[in-house]
Structures are given as C-alpha cells and as structure tokens.
PDB file of N, CA and C in Angstrom:
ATOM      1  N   UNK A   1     112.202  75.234  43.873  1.00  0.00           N
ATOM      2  CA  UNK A   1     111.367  76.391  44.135  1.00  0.00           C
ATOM      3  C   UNK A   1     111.103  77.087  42.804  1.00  0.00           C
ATOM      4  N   UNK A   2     110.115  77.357  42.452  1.00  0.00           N
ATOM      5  CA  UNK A   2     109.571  78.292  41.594  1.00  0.00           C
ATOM      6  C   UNK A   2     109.049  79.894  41.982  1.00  0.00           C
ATOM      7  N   UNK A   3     109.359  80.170  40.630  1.00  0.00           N
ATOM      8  CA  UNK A   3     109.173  82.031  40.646  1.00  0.00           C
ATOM      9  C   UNK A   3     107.950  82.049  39.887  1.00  0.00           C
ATOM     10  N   UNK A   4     107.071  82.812  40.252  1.00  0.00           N
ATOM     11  CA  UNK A   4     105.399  83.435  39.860  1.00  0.00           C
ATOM     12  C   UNK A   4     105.580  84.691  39.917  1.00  0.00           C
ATOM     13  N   UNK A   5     105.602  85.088  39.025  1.00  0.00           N
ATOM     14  CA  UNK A   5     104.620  86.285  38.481  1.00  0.00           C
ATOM     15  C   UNK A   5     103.711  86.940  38.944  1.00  0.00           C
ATOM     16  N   UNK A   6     102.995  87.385  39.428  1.00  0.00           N
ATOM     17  CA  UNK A   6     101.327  87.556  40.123  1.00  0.00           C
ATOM     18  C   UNK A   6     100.853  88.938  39.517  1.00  0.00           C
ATOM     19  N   UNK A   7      99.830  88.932  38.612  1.00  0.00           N
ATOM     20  CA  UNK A   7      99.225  90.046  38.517  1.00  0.00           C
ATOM     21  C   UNK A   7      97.965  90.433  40.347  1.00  0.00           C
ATOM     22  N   UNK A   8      98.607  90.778  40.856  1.00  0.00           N
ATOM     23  CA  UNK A   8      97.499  91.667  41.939  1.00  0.00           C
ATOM     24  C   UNK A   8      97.097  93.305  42.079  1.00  0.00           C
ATOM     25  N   UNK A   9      95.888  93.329  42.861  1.00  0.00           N
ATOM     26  CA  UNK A   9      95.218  94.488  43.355  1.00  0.00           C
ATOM     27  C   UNK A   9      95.932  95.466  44.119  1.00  0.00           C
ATOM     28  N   UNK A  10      96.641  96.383  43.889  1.00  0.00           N
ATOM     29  CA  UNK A  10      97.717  97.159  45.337  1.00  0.00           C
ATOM     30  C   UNK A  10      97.037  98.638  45.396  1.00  0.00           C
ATOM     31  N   UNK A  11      96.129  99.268  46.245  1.00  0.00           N
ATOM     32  CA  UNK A  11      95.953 100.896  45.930  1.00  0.00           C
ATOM     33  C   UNK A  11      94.813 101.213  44.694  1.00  0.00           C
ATOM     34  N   UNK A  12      93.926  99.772  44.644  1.00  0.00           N
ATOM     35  CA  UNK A  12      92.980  99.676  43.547  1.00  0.00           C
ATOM     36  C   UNK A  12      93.615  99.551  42.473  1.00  0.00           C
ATOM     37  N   UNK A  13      94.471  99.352  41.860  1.00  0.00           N
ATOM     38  CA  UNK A  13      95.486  99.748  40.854  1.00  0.00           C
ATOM     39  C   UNK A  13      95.810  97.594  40.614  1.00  0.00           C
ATOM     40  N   UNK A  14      96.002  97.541  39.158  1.00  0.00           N
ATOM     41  CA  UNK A  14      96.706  96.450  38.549  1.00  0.00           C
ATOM     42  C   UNK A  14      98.133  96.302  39.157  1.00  0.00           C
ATOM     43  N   UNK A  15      98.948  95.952  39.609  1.00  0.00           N
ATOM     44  CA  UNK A  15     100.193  95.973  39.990  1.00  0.00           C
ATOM     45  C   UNK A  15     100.897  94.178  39.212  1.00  0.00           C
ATOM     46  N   UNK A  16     102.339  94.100  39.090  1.00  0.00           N
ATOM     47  CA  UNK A  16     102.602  93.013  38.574  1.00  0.00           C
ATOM     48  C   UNK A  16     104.176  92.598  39.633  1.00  0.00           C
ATOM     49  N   UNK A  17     103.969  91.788  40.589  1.00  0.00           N
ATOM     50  CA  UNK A  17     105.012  91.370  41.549  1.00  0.00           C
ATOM     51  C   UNK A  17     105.062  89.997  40.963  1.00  0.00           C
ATOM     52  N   UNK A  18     106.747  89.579  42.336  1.00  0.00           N
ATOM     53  CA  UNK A  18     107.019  88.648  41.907  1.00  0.00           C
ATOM     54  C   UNK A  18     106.882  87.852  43.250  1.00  0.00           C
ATOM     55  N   UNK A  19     106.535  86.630  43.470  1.00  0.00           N
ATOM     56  CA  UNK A  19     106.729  85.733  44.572  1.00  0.00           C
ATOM     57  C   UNK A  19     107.827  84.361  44.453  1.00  0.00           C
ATOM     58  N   UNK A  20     108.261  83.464  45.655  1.00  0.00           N
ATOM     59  CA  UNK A  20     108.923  82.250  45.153  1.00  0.00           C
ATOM     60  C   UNK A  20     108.152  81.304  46.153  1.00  0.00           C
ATOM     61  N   UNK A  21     107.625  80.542  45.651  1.00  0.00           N
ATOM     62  CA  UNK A  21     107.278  78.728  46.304  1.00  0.00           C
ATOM     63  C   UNK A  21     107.663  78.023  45.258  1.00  0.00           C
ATOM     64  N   UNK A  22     107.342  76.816  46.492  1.00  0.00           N
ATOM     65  CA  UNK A  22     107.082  75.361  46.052  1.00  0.00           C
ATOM     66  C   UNK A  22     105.964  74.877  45.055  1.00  0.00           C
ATOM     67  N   UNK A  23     105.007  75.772  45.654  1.00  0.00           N
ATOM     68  CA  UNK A  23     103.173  75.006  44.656  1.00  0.00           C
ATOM     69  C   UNK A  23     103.068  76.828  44.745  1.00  0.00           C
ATOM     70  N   UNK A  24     101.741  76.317  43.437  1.00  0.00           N
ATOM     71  CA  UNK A  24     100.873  77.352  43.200  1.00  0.00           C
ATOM     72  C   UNK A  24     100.047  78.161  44.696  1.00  0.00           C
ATOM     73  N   UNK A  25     100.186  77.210  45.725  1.00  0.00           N
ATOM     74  CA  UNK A  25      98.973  77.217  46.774  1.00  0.00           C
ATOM     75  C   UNK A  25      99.824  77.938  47.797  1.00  0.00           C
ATOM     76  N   UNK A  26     101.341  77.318  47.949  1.00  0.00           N
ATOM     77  CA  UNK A  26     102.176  78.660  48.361  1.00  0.00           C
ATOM     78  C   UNK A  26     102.180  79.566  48.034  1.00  0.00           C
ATOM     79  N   UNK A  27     102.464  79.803  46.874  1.00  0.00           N
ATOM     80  CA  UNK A  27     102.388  81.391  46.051  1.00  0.00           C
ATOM     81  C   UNK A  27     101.292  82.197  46.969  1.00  0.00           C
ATOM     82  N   UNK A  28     100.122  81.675  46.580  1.00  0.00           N
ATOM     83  CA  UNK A  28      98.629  82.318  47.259  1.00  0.00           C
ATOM     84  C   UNK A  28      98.887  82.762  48.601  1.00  0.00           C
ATOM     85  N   UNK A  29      99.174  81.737  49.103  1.00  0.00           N
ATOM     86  CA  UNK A  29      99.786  82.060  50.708  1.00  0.00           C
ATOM     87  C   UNK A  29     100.963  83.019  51.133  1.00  0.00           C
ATOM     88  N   UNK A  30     101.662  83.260  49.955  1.00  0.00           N
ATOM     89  CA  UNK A  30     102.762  84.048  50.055  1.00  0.00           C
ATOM     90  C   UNK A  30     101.550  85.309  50.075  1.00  0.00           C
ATOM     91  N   UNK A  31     101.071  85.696  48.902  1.00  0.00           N
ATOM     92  CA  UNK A  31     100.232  86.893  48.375  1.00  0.00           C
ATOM     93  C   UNK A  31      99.358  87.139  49.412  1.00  0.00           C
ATOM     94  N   UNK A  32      98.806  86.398  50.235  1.00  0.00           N
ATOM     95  CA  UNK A  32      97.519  86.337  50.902  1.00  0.00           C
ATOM     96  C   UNK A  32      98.382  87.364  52.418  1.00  0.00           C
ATOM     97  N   UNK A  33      99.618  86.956  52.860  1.00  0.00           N
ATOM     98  CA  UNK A  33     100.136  87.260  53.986  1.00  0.00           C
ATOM     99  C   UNK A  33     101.049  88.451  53.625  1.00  0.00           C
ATOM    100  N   UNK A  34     100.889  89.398  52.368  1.00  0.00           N
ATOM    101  CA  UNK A  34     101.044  90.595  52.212  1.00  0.00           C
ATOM    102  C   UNK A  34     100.212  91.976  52.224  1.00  0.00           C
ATOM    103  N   UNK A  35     100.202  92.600  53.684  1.00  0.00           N
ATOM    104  CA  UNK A  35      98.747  92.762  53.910  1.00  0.00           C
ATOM    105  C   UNK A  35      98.742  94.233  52.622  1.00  0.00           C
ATOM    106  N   UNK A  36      99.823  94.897  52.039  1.00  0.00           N
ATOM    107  CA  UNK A  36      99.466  95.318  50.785  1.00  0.00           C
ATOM    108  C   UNK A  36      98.441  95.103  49.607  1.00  0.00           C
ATOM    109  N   UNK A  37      97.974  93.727  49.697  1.00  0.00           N
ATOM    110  CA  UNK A  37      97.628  93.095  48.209  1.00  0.00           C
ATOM    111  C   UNK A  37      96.319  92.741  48.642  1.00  0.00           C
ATOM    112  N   UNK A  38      95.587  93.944  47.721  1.00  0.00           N
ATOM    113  CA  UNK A  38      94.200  93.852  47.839  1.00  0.00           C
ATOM    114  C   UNK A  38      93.431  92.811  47.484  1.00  0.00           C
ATOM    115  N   UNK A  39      93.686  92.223  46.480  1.00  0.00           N
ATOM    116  CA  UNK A  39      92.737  91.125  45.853  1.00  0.00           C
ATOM    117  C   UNK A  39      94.368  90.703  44.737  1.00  0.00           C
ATOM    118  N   UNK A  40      93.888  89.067  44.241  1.00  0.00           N
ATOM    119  CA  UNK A  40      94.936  88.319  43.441  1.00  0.00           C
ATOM    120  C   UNK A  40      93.977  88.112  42.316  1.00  0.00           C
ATOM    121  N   UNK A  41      94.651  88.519  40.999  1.00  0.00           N
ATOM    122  CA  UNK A  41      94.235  88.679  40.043  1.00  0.00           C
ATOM    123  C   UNK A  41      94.447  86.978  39.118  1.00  0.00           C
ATOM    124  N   UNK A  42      95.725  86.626  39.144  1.00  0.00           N
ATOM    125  CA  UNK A  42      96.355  85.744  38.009  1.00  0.00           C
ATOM    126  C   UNK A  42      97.700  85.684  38.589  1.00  0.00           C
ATOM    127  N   UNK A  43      98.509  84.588  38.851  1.00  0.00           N
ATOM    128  CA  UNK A  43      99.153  84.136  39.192  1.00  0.00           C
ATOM    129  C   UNK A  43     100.044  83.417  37.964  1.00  0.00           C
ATOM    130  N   UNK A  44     101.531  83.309  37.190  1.00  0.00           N
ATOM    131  CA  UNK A  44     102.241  82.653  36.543  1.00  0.00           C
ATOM    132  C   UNK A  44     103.373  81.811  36.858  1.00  0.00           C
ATOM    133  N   UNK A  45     103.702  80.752  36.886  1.00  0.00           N
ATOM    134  CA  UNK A  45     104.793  80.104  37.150  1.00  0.00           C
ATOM    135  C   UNK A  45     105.626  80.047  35.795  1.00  0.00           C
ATOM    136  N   UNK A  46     106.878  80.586  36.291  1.00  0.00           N
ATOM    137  CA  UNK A  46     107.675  81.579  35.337  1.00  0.00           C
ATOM    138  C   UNK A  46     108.189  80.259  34.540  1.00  0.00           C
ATOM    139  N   UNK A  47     108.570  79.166  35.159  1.00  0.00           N
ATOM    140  CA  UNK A  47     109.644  78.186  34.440  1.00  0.00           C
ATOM    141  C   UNK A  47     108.584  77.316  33.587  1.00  0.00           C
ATOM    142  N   UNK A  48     107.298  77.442  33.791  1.00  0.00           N
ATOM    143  CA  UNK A  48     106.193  76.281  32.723  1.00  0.00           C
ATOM    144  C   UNK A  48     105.696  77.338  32.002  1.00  0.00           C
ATOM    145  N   UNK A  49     105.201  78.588  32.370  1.00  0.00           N
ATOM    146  CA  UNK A  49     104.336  79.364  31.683  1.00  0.00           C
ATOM    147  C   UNK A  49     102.873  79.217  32.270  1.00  0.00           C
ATOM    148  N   UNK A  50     102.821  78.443  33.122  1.00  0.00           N
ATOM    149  CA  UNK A  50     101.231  78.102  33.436  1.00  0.00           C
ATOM    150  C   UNK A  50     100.527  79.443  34.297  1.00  0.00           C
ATOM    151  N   UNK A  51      99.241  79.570  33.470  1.00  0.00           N
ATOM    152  CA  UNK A  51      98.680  80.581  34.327  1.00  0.00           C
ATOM    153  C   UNK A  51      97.808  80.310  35.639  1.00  0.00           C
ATOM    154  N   UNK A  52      97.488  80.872  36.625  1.00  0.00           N
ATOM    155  CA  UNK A  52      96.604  80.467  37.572  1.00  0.00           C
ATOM    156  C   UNK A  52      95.557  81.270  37.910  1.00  0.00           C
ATOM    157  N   UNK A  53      94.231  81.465  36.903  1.00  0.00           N
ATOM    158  CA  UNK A  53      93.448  82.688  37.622  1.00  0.00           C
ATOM    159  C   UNK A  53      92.964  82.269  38.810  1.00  0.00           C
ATOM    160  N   UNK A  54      93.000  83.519  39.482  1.00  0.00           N
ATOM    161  CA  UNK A  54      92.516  82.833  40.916  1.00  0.00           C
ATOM    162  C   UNK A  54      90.933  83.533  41.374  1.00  0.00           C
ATOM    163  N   UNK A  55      90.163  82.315  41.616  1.00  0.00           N
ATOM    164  CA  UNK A  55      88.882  82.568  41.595  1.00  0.00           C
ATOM    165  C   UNK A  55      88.205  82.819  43.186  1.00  0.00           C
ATOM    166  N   UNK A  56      89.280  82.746  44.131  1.00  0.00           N
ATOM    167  CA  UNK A  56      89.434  82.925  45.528  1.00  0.00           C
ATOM    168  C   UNK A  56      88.847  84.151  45.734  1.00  0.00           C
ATOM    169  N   UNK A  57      88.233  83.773  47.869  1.00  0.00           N
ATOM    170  CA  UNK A  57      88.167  85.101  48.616  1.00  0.00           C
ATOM    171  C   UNK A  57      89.157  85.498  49.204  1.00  0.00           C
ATOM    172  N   UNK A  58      90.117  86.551  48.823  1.00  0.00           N
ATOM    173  CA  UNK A  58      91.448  86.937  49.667  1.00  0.00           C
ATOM    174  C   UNK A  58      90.634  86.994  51.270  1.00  0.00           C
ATOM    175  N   UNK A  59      89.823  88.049  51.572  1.00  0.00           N
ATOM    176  CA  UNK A  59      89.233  88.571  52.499  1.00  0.00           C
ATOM    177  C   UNK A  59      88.799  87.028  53.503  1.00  0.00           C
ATOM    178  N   UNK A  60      88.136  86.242  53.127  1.00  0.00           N
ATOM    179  CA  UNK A  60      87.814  84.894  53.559  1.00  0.00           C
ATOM    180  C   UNK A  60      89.196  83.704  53.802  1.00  0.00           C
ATOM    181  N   UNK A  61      90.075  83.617  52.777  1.00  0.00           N
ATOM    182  CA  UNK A  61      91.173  82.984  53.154  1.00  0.00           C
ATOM    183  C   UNK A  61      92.535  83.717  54.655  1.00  0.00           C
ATOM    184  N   UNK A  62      92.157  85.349  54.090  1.00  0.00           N
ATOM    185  CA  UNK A  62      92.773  85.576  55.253  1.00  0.00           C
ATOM    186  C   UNK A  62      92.352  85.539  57.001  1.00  0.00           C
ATOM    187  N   UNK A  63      90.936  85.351  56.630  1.00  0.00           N
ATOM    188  CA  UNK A  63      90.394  85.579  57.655  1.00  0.00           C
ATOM    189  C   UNK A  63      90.210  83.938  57.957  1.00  0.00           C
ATOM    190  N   UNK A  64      90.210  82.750  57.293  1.00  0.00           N
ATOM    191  CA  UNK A  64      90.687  81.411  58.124  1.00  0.00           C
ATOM    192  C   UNK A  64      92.037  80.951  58.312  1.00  0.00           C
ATOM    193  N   UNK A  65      92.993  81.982  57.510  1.00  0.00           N
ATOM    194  CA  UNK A  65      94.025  81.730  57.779  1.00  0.00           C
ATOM    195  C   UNK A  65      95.035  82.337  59.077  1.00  0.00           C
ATOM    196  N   UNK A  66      94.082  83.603  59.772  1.00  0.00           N
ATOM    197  CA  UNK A  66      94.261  84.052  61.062  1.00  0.00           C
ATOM    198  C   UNK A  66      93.728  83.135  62.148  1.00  0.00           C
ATOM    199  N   UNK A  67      92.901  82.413  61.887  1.00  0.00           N
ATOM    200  CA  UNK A  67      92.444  81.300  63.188  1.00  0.00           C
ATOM    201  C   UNK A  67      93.207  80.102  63.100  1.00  0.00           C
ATOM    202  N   UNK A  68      94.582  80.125  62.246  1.00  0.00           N
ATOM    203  CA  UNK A  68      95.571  78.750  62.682  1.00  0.00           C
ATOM    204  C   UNK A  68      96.365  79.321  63.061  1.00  0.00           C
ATOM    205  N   UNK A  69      96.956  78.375  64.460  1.00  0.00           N
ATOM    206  CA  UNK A  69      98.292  79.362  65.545  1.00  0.00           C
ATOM    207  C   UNK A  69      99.358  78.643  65.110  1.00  0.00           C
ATOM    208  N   UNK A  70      99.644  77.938  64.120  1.00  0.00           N
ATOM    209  CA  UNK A  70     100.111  76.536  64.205  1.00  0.00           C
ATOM    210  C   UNK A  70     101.143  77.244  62.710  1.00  0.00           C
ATOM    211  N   UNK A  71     102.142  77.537  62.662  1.00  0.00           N
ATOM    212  CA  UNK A  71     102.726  77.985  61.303  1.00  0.00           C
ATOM    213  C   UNK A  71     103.340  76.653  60.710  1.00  0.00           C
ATOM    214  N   UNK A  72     104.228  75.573  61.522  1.00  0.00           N
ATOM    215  CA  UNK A  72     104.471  74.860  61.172  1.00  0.00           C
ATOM    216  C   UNK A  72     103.582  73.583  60.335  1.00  0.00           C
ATOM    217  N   UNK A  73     102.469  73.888  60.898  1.00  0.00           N
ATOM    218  CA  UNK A  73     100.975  72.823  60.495  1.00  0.00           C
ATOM    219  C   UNK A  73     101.091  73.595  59.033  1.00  0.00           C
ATOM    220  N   UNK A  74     101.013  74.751  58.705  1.00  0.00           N
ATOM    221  CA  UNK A  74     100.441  75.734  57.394  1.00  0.00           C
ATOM    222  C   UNK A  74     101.981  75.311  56.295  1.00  0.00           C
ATOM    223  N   UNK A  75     103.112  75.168  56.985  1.00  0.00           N
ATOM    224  CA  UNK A  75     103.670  75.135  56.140  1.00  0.00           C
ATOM    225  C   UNK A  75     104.169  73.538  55.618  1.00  0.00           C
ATOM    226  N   UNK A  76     104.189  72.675  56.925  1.00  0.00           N
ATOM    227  CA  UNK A  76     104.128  71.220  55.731  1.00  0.00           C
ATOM    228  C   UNK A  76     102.689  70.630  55.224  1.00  0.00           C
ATOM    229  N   UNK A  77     101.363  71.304  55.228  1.00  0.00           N
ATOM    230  CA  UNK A  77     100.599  71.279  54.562  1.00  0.00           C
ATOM    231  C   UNK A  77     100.580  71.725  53.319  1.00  0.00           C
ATOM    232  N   UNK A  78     101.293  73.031  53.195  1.00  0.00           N
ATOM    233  CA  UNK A  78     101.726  73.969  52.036  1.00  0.00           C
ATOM    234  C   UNK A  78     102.551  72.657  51.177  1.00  0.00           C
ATOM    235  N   UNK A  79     103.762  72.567  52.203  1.00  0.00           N
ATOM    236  CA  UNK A  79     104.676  71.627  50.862  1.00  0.00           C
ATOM    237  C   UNK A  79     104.289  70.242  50.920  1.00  0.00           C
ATOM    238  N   UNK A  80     103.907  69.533  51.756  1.00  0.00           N
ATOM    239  CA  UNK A  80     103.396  68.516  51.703  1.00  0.00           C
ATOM    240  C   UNK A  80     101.899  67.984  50.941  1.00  0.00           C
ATOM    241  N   UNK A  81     101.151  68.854  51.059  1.00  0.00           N
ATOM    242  CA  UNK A  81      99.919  68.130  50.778  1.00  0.00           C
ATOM    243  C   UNK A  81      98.733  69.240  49.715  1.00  0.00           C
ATOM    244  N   UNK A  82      99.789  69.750  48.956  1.00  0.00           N
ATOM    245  CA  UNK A  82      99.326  70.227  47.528  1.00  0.00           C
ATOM    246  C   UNK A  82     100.217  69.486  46.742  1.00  0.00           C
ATOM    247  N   UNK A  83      99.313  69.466  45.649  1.00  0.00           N
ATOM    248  CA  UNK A  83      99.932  68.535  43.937  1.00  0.00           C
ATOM    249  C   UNK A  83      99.341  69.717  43.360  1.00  0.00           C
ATOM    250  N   UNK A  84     100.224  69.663  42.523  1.00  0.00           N
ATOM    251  CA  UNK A  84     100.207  70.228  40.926  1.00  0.00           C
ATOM    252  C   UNK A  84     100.220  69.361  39.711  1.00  0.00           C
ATOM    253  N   UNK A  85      99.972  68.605  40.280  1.00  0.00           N
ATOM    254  CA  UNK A  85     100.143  67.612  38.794  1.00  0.00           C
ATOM    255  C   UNK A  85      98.458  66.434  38.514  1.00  0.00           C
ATOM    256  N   UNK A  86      98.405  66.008  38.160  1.00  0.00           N
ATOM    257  CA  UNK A  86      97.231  65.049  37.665  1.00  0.00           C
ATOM    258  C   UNK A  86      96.465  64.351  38.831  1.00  0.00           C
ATOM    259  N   UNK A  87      97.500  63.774  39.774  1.00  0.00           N
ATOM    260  CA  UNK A  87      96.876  63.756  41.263  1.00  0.00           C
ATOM    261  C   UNK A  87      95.990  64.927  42.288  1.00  0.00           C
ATOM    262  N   UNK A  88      95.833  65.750  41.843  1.00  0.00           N
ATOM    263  CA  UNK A  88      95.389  67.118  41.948  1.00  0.00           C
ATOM    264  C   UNK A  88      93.617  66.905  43.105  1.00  0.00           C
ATOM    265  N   UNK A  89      93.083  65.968  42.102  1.00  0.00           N
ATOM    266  CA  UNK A  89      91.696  65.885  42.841  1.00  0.00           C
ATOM    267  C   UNK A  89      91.802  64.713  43.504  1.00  0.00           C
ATOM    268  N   UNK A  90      92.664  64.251  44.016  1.00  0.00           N
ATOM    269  CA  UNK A  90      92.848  62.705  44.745  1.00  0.00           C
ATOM    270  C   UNK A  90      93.162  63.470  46.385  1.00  0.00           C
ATOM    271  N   UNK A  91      92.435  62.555  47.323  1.00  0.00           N
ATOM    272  CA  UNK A  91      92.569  62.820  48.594  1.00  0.00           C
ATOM    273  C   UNK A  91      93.946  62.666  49.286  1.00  0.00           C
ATOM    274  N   UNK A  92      94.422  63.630  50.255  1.00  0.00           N
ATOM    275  CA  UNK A  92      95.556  63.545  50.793  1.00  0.00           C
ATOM    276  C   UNK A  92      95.894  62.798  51.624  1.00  0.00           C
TER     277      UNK A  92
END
C-alpha cells in the first residue's frame, strides 16, 4: 500500500491531505468518496515521488460512481485492473 499526498479543493481553499491505496486510481477513489473535497488538484505517491495531476471531472466521476451498487465490483476493479506501470494503455 502506498501513501499520497493530495493537493485538493476543501472550502475553495488549497488544502494538502493524506490518502493510502494500492494504485493512483484508488487514491482518486479514496478522494472522490470524501464528500469534503471539492475538486483534486495533484496527487503524490510519497515512496516514488511521482506526481499525478489530475485532469478529471470530480462532479462526473462521482456522479457514475453513485450508479454502481456493486462495492465489491469497484474494489477488485480498483486493485485488480489498474497498472501503473508501462502496461498502462494495454487492455484489461
């Protein structure tokens, strides 16, 4: 498990929290299901240094991510079927 960083939106305001996943795409999903966090700015994975700006619709991801009833589907999709690595644009 990895620790991120997340620069986000809280109260219109810059805020700098911390999240823990597996992938970058958890992280998001962590951030996305904090109904505090207005918009996601930049995302860091603390142990590489890698940054993640995130070019996402919070408003749009949360709102397809309320039409799955299925948590277990969201979460071995989460760990299962994101890469972070070079396989990245290869089909799942």
């Amino acid at each position: 498990m990895h620790e991120y960083e997340c620069e986000v939106i809280i109260e219109n305001e810059v805020e700098t929290i911390k999240t823990f996943a597996f992938t970058v795409v958890e992280a998001i999903d962590n951030l996305i299901g904090m109904t505090a966090v207005q918009d996601i700015v930049n995302l860091t994975q603390i142990d590489t240094g890698k940054h993640y700006p995130f070019m996402g619709d919070i408003k749009l991801l949360r709102q397809m991510r309320s039409k799955i009833d299925n948590e277990q589907l969201i979460y071995e999709t989460l760990i299962n079927g994101s890469q972070e690595d070079s396989s990245i644009n290869k089909p799942h």
